[in-house]
C-alpha atoms as a PDB file:
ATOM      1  CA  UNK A   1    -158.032-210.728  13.386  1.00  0.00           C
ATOM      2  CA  UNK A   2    -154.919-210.229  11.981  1.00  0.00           C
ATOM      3  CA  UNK A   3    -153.536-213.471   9.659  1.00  0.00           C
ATOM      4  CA  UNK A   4    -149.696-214.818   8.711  1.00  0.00           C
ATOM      5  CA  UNK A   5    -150.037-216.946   5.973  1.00  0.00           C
ATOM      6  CA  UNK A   6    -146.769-219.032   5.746  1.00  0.00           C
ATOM      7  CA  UNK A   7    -146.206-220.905   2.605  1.00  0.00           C
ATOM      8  CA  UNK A   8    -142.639-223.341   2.843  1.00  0.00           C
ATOM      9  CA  UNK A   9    -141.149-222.130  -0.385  1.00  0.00           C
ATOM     10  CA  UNK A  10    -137.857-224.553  -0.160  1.00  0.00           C
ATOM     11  CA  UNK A  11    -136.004-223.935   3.039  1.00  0.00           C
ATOM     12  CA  UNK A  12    -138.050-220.545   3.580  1.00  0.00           C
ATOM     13  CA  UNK A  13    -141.473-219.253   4.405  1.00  0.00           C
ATOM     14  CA  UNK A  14    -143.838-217.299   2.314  1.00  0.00           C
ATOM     15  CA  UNK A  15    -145.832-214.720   3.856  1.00  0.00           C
ATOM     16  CA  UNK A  16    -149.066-213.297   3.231  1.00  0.00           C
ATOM     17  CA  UNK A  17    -150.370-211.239   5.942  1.00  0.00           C
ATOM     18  CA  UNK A  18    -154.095-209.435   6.203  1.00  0.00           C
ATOM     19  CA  UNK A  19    -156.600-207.669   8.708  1.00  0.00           C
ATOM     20  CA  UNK A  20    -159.140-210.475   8.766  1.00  0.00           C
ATOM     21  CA  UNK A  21    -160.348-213.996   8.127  1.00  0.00           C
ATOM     22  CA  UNK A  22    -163.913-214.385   8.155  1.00  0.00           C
ATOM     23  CA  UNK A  23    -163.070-218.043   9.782  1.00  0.00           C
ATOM     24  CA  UNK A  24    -162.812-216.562  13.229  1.00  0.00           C
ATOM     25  CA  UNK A  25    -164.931-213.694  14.952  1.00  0.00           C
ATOM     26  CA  UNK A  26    -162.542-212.979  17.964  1.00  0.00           C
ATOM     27  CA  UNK A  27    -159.791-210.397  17.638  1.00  0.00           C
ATOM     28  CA  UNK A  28    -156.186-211.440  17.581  1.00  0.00           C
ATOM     29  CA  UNK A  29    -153.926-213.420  15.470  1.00  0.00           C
ATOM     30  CA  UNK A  30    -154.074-216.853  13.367  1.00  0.00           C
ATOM     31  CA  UNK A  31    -150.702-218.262  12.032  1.00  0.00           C
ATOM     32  CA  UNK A  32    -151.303-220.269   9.321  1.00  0.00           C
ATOM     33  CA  UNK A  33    -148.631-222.927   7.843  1.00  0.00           C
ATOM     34  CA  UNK A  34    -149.851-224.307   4.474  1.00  0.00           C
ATOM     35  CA  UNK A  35    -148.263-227.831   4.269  1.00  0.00           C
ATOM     36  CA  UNK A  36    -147.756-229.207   0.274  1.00  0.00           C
ATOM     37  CA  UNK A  37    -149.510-232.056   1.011  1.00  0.00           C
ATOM     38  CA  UNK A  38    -152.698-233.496   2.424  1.00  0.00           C
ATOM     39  CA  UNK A  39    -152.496-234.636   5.427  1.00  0.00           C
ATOM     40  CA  UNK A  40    -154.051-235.997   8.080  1.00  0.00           C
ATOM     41  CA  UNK A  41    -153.879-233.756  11.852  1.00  0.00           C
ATOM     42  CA  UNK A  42    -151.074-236.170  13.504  1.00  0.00           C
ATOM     43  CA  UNK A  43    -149.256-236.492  10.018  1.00  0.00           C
ATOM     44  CA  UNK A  44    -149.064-232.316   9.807  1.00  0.00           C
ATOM     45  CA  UNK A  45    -148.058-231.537  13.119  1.00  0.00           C
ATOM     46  CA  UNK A  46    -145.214-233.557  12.582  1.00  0.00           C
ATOM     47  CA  UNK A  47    -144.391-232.192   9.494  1.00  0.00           C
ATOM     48  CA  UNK A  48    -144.587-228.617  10.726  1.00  0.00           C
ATOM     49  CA  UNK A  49    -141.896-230.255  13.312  1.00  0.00           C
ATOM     50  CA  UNK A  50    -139.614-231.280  10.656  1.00  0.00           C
ATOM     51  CA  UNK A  51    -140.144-228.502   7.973  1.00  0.00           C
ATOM     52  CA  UNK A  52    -140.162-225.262  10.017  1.00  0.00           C
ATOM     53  CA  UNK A  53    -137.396-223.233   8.494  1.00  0.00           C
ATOM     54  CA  UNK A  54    -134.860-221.813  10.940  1.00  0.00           C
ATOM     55  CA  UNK A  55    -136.534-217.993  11.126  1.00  0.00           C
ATOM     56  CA  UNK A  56    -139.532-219.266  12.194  1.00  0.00           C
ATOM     57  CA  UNK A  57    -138.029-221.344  14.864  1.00  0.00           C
ATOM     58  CA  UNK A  58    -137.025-218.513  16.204  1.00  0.00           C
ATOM     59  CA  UNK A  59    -140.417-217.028  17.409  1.00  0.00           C
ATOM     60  CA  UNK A  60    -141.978-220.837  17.219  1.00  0.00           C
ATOM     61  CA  UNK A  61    -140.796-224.177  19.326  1.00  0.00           C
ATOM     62  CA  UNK A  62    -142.153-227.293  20.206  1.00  0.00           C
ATOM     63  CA  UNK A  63    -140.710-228.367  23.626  1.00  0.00           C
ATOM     64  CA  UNK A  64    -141.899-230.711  26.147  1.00  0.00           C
ATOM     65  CA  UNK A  65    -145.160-231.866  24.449  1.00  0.00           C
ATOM     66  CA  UNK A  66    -146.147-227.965  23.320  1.00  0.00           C
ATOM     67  CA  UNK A  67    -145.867-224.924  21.392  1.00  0.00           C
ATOM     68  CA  UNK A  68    -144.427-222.075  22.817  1.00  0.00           C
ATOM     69  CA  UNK A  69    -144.768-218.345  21.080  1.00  0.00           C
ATOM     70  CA  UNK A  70    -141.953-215.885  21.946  1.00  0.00           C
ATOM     71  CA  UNK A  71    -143.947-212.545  21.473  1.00  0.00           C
ATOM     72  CA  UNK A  72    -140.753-210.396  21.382  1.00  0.00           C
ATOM     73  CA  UNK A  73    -139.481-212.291  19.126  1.00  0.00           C
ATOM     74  CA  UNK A  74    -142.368-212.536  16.812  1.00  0.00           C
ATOM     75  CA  UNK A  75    -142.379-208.855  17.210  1.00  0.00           C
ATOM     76  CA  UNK A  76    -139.257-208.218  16.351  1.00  0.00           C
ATOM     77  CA  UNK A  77    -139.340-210.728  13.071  1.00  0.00           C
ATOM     78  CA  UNK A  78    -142.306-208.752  11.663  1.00  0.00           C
ATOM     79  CA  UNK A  79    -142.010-204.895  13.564  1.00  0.00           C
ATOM     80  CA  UNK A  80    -142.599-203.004  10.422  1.00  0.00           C
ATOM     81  CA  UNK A  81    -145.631-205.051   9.686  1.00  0.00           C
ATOM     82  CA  UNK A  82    -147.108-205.484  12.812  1.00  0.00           C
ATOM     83  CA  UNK A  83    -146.577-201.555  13.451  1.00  0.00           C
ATOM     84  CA  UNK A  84    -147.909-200.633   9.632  1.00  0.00           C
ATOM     85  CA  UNK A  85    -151.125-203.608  10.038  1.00  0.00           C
ATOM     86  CA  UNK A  86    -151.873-201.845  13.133  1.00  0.00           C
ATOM     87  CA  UNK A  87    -152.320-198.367  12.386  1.00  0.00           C
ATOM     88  CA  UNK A  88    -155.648-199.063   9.978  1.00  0.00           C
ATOM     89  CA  UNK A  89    -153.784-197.018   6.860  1.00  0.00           C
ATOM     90  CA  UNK A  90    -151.833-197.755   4.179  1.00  0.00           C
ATOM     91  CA  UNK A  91    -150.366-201.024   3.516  1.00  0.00           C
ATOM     92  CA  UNK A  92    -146.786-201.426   5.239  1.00  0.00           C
ATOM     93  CA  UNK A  93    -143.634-201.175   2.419  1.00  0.00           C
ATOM     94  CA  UNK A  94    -143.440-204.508   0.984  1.00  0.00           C
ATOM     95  CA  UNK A  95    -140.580-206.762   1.463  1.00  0.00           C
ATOM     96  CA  UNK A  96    -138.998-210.233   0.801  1.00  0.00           C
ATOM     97  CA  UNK A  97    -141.296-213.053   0.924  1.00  0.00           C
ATOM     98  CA  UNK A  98    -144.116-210.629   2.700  1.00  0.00           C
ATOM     99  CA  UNK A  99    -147.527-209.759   1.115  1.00  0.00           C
ATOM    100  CA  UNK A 100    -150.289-207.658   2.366  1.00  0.00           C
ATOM    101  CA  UNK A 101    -153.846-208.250   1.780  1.00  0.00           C
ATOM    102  CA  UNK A 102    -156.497-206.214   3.414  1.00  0.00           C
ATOM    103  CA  UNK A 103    -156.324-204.078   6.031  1.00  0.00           C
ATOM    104  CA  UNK A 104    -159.843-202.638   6.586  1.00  0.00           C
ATOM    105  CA  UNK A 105    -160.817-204.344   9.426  1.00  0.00           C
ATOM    106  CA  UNK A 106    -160.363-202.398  12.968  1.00  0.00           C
ATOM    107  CA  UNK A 107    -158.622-204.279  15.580  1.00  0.00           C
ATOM    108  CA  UNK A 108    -158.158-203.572  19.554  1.00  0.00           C
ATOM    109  CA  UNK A 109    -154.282-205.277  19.318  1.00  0.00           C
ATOM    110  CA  UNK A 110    -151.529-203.235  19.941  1.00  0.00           C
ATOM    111  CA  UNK A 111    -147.946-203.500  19.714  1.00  0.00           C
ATOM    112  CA  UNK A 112    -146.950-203.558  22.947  1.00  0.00           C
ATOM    113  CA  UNK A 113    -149.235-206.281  24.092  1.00  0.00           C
ATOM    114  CA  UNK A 114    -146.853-208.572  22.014  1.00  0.00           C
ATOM    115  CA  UNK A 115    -144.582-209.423  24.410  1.00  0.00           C
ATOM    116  CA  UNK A 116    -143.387-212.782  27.289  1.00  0.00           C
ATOM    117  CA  UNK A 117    -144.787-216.349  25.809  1.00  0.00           C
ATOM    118  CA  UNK A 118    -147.733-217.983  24.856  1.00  0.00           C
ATOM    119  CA  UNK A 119    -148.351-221.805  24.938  1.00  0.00           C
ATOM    120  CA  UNK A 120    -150.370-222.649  22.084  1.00  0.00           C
ATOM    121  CA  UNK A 121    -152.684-225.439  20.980  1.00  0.00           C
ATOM    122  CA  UNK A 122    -152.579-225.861  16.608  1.00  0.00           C
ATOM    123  CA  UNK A 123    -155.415-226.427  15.238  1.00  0.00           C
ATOM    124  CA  UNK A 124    -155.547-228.598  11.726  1.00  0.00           C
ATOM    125  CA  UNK A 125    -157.626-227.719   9.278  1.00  0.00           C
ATOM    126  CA  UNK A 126    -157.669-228.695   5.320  1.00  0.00           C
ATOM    127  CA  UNK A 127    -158.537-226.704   2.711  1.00  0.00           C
ATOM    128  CA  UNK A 128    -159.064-227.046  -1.881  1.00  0.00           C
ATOM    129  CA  UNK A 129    -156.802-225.799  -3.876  1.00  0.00           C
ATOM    130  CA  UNK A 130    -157.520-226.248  -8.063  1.00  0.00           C
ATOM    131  CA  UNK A 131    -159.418-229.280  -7.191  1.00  0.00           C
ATOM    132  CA  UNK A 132    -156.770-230.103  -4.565  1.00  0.00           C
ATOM    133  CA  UNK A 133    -157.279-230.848  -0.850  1.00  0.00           C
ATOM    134  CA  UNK A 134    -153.850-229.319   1.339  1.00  0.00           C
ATOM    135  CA  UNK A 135    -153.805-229.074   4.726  1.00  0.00           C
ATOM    136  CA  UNK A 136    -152.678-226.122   6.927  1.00  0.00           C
ATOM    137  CA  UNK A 137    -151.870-225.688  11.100  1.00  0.00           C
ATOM    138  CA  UNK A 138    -153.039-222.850  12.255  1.00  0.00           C
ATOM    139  CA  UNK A 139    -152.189-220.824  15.949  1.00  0.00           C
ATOM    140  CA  UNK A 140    -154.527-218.766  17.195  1.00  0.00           C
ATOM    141  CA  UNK A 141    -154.111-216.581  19.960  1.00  0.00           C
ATOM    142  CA  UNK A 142    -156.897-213.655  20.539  1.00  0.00           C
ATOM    143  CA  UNK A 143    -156.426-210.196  22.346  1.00  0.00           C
ATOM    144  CA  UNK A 144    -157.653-211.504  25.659  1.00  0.00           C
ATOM    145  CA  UNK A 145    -155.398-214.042  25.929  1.00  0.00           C
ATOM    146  CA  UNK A 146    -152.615-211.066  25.379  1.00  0.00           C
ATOM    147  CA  UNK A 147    -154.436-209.374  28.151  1.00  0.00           C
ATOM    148  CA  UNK A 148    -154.237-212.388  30.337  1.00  0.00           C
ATOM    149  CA  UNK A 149    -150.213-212.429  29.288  1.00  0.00           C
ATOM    150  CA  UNK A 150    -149.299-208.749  30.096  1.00  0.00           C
ATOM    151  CA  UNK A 151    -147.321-208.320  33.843  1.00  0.00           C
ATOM    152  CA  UNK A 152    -149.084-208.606  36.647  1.00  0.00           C
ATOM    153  CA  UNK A 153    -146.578-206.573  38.482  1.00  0.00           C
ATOM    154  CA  UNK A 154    -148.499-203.655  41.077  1.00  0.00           C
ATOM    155  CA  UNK A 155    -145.632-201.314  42.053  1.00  0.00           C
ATOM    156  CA  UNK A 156    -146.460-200.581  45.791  1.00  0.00           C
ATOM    157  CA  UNK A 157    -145.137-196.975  46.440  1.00  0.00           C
ATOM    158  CA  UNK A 158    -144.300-196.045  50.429  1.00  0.00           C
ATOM    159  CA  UNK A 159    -142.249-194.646  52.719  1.00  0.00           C
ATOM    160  CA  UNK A 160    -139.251-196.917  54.594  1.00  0.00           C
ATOM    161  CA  UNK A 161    -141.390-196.143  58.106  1.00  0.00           C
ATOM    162  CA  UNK A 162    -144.559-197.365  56.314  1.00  0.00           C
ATOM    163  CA  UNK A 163    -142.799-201.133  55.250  1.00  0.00           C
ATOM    164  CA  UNK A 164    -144.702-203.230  57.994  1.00  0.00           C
ATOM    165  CA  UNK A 165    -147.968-202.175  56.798  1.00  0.00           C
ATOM    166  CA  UNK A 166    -146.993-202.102  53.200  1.00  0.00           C
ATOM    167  CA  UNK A 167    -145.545-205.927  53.431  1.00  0.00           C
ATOM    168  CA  UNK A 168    -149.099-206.869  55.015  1.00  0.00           C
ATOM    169  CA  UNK A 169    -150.558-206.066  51.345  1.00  0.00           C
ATOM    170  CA  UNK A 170    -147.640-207.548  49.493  1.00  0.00           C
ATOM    171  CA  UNK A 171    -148.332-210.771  51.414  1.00  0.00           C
ATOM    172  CA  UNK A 172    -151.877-211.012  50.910  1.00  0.00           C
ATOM    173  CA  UNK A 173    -151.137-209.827  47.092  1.00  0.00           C
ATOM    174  CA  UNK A 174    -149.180-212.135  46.484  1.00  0.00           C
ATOM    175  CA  UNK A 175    -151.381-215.181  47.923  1.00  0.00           C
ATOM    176  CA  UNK A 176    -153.592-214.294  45.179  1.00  0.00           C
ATOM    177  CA  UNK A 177    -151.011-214.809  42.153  1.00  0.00           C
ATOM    178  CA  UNK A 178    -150.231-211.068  41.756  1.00  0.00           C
ATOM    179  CA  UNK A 179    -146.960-209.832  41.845  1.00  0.00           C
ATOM    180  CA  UNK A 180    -146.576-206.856  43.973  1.00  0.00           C
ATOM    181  CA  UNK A 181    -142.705-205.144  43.686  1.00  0.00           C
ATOM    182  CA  UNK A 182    -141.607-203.724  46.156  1.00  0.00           C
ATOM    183  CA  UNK A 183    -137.975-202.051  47.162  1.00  0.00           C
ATOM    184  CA  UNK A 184    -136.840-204.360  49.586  1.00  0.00           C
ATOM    185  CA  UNK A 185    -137.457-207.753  47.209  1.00  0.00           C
ATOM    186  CA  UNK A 186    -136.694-206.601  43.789  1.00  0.00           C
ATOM    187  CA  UNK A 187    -133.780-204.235  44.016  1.00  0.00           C
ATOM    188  CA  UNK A 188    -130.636-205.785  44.111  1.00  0.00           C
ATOM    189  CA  UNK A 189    -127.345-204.246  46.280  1.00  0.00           C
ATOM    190  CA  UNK A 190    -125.296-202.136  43.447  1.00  0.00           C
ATOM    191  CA  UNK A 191    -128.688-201.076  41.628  1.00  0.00           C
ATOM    192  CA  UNK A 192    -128.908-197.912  40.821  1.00  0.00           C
ATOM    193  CA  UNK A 193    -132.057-196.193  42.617  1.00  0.00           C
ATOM    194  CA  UNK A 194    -133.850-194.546  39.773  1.00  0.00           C
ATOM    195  CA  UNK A 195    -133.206-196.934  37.260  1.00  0.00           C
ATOM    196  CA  UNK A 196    -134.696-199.797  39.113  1.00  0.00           C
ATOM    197  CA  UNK A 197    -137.782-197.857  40.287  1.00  0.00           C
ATOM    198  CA  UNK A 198    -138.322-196.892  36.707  1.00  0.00           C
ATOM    199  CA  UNK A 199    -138.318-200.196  35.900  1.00  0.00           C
ATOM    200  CA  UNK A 200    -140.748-201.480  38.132  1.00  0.00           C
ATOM    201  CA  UNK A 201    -142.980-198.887  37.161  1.00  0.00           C
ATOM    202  CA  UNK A 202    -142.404-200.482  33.410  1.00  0.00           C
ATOM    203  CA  UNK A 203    -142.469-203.596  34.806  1.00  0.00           C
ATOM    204  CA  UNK A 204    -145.943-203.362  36.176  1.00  0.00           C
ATOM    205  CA  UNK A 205    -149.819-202.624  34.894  1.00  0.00           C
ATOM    206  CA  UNK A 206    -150.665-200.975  38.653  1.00  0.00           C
ATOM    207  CA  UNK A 207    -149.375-198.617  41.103  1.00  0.00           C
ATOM    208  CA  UNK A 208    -150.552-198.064  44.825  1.00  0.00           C
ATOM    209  CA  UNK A 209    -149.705-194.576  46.930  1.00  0.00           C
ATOM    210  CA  UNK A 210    -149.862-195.859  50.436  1.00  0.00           C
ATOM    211  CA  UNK A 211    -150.257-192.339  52.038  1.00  0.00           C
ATOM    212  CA  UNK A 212    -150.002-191.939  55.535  1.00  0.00           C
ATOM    213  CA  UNK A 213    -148.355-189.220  57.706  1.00  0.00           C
ATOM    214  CA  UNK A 214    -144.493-189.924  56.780  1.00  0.00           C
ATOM    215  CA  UNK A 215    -145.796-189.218  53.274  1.00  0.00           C
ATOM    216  CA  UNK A 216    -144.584-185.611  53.256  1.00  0.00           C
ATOM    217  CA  UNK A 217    -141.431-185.730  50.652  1.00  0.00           C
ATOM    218  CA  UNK A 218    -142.997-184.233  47.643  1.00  0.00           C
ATOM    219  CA  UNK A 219    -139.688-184.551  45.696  1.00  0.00           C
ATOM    220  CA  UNK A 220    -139.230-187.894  46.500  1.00  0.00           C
ATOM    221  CA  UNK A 221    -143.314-188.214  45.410  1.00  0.00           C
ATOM    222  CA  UNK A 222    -143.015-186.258  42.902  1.00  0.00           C
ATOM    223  CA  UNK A 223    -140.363-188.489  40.795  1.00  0.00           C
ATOM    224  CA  UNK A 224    -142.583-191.661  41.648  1.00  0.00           C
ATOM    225  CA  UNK A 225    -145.556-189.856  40.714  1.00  0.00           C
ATOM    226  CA  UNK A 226    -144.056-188.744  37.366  1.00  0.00           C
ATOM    227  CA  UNK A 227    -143.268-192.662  36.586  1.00  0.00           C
ATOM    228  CA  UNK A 228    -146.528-193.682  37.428  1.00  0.00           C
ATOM    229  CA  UNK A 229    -148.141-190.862  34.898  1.00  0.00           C
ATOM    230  CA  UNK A 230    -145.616-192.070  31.974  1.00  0.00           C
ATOM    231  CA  UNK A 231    -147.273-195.477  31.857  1.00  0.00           C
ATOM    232  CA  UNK A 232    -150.610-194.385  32.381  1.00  0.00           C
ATOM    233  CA  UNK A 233    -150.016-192.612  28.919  1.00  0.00           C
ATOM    234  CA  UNK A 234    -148.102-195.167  27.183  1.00  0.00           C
ATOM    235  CA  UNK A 235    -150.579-198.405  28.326  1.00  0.00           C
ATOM    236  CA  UNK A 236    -153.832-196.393  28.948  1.00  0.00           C
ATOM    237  CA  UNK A 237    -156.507-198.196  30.700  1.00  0.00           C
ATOM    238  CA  UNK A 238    -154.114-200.851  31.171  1.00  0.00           C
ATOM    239  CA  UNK A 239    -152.207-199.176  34.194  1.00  0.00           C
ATOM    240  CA  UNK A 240    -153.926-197.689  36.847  1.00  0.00           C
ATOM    241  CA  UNK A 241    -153.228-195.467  40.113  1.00  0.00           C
ATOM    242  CA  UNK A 242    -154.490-196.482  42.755  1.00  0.00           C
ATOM    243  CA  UNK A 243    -154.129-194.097  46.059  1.00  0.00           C
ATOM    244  CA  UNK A 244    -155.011-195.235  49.511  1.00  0.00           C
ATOM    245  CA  UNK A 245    -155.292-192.802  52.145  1.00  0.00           C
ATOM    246  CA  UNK A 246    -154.415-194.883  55.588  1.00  0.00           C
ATOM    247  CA  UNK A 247    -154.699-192.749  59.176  1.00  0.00           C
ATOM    248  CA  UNK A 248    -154.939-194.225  62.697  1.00  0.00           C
ATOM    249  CA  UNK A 249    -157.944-193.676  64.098  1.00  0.00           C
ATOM    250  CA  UNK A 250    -158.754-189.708  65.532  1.00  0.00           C
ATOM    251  CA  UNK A 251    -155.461-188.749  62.669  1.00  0.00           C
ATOM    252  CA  UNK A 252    -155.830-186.443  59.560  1.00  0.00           C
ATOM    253  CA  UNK A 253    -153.779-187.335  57.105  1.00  0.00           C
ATOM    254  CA  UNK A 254    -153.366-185.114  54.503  1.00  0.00           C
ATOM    255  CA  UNK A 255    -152.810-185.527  50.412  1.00  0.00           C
ATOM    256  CA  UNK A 256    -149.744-184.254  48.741  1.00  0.00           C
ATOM    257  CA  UNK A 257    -150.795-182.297  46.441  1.00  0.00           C
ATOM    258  CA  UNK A 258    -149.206-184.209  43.616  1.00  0.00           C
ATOM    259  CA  UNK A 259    -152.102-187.002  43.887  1.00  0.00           C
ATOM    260  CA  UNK A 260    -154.570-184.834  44.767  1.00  0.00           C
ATOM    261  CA  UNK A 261    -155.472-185.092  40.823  1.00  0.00           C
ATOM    262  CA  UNK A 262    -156.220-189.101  41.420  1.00  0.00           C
ATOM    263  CA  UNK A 263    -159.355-190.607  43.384  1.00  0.00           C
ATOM    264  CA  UNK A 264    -158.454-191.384  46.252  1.00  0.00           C
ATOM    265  CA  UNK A 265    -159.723-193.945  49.038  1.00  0.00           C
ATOM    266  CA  UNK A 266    -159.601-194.087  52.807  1.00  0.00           C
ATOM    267  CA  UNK A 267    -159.884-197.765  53.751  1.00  0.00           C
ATOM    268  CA  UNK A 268    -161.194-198.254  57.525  1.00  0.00           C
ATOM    269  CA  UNK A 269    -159.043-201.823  57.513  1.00  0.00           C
ATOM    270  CA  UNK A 270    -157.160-203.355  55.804  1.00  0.00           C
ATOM    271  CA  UNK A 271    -159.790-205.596  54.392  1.00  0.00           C
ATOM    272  CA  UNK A 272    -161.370-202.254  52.530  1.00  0.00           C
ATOM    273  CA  UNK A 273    -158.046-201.465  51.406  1.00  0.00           C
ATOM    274  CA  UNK A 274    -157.851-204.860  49.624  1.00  0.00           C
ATOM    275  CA  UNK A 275    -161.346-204.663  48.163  1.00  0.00           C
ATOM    276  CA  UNK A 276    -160.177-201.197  46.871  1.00  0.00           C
ATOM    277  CA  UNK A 277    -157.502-202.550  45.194  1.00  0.00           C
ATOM    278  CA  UNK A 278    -158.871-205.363  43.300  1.00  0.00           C
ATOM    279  CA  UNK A 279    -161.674-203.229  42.290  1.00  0.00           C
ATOM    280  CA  UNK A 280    -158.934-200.442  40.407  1.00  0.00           C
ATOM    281  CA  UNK A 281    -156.527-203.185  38.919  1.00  0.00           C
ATOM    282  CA  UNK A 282    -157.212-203.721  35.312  1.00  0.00           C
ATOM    283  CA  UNK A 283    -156.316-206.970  35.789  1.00  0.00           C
ATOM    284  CA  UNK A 284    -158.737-208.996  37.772  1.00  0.00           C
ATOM    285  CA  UNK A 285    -158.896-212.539  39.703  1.00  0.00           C
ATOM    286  CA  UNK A 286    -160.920-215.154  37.039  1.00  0.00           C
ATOM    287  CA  UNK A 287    -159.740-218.626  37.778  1.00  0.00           C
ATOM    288  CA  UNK A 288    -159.683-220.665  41.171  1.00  0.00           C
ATOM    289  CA  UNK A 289    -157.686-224.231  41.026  1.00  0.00           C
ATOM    290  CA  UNK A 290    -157.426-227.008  43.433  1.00  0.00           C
ATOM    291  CA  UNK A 291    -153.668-226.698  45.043  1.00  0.00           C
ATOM    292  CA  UNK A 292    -151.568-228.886  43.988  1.00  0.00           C
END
């Protein structure tokens, strides 16, 4: 787990960042603020309100009843260290008010899984200090939970002739809280083509080939196809291709050759074609709620 350990110094924080806390087991982060004072849980969380110095409320604000973590912005505030904690060598080059401990311990976080919002629940705790009891709030948020917050964008990649079957699966994608993009809802008029596809390829952590027999433009593939292989390499086994092979019945339909590379699927309905797709996301369905 990696730790930020925030003294208030004055009107700025302190910080002391390491690998690993032997407190907690799970890997992610714990931000620590060390308050002056003892204090009991309601009297620190208010404190923490008052005190937090203007960088930190940058990345950190309570609103509405909760905490809310801007990743990016945390990112941003501590790139170098983040990047230099990350890559299990040497400490990163020290700077004002920052001070690394160890960094021996492995960890599965990235630096691009730091990114959107997190609402977060703090968590008091007190702790001695030359015979003195302070208190500290801590945020933790583990590498699932960043899992949980990465896009759950599937680019759906077709032919304009293919759009009536293709908005079938958006539909039923969408009923079950994904967020499918597609040309027709998420590009604007005046956006430029490429941009925008590349984009939603960025944008998402899945894309599906509907192939059928207007699939034949292997340029037009092949750009698509290109996008598709950038983010497998940049996120790994969080983006996946997904190619479904869809022919009326007695029809051959072939495989450009581009995805002949991928596994490939021919779903008898469109029910099979579903339960191929959930079982290729790397994101999958976890949580069922009452409607509201």
């Amino acid at each position: 787990m990696l730790h930020f350990n925030g003294t208030f110094i004055g009107d700025k924080t302190v910080w002391e960042l390491c690998r690993f806390d032997d407190s907690y087991k799970d890997d992610g982060v714990m931000i620590t603020f060390h308050s002056p004072y003892q204090l009991s849980d309601r009297e620190a969380i208010n404190y923490l309100k008052t005190h937090l110095p203007e960088q930190e409320q940058r990345w950190l604000t309570f609103n509405a009843k909760k905490w809310t973590l801007n990743l990016d912005v945390f990112k941003a505030y501590f790139q170098d260290e983040l990047i230099g904690m990350l890559k299990e060598d040497e400490p990163p080059e020290p700077r004002e008010n920052v001070i690394f401990l160890d960094l021996s311990i492995p960890s599965k976080l990235t630096i691009d899984l730091f990114k959107g919002e997190l609402d977060l629940v703090p968590e008091v705790s007190q702790w001695d200090v030359f015979k003195e009891t302070k208190t500290s709030v801590n945020f933790i948020f583990t590498y699932d939970q960043l899992m949980e917050n990465q896009p759950k964008r599937i680019f759906l990649s077709h032919k304009s002739a293919d759009k009536p079957l293709v908005r079938a699966y958006r539909d039923i994608l969408k009923t079950l809280s994904f967020e499918p993009w597609m040309d027709e809802d998420d590009m604007k008029a005046g956006d430029k083509l490429h941009r925008s596809i590349a984009q939603g390829f960025k944008d998402s952590c899945a894309a599906i080939f509907f192939i059928t027999g207007n699939y034949i433009d292997e340029k037009y593939l092949a750009t698509e196809v290109d996008y598709a292989m950038t983010e497998h390499y940049d996120k790994g086994d969080r983006f996946r291709i997904i190619v479904l092979v869809i022919a009326e019945p007695g029809e051959t339909t072939q495989v450009p050759q581009l995805l002949q590379q991928f596994v490939y699927k021919h779903p008898k309905s469109q029910f099979e074609g579903l339960t191929e797709i959930l079982r290729a996301l790397p994101i999958k369905i976890e949580f069922i709620n009452y409607t509201s």
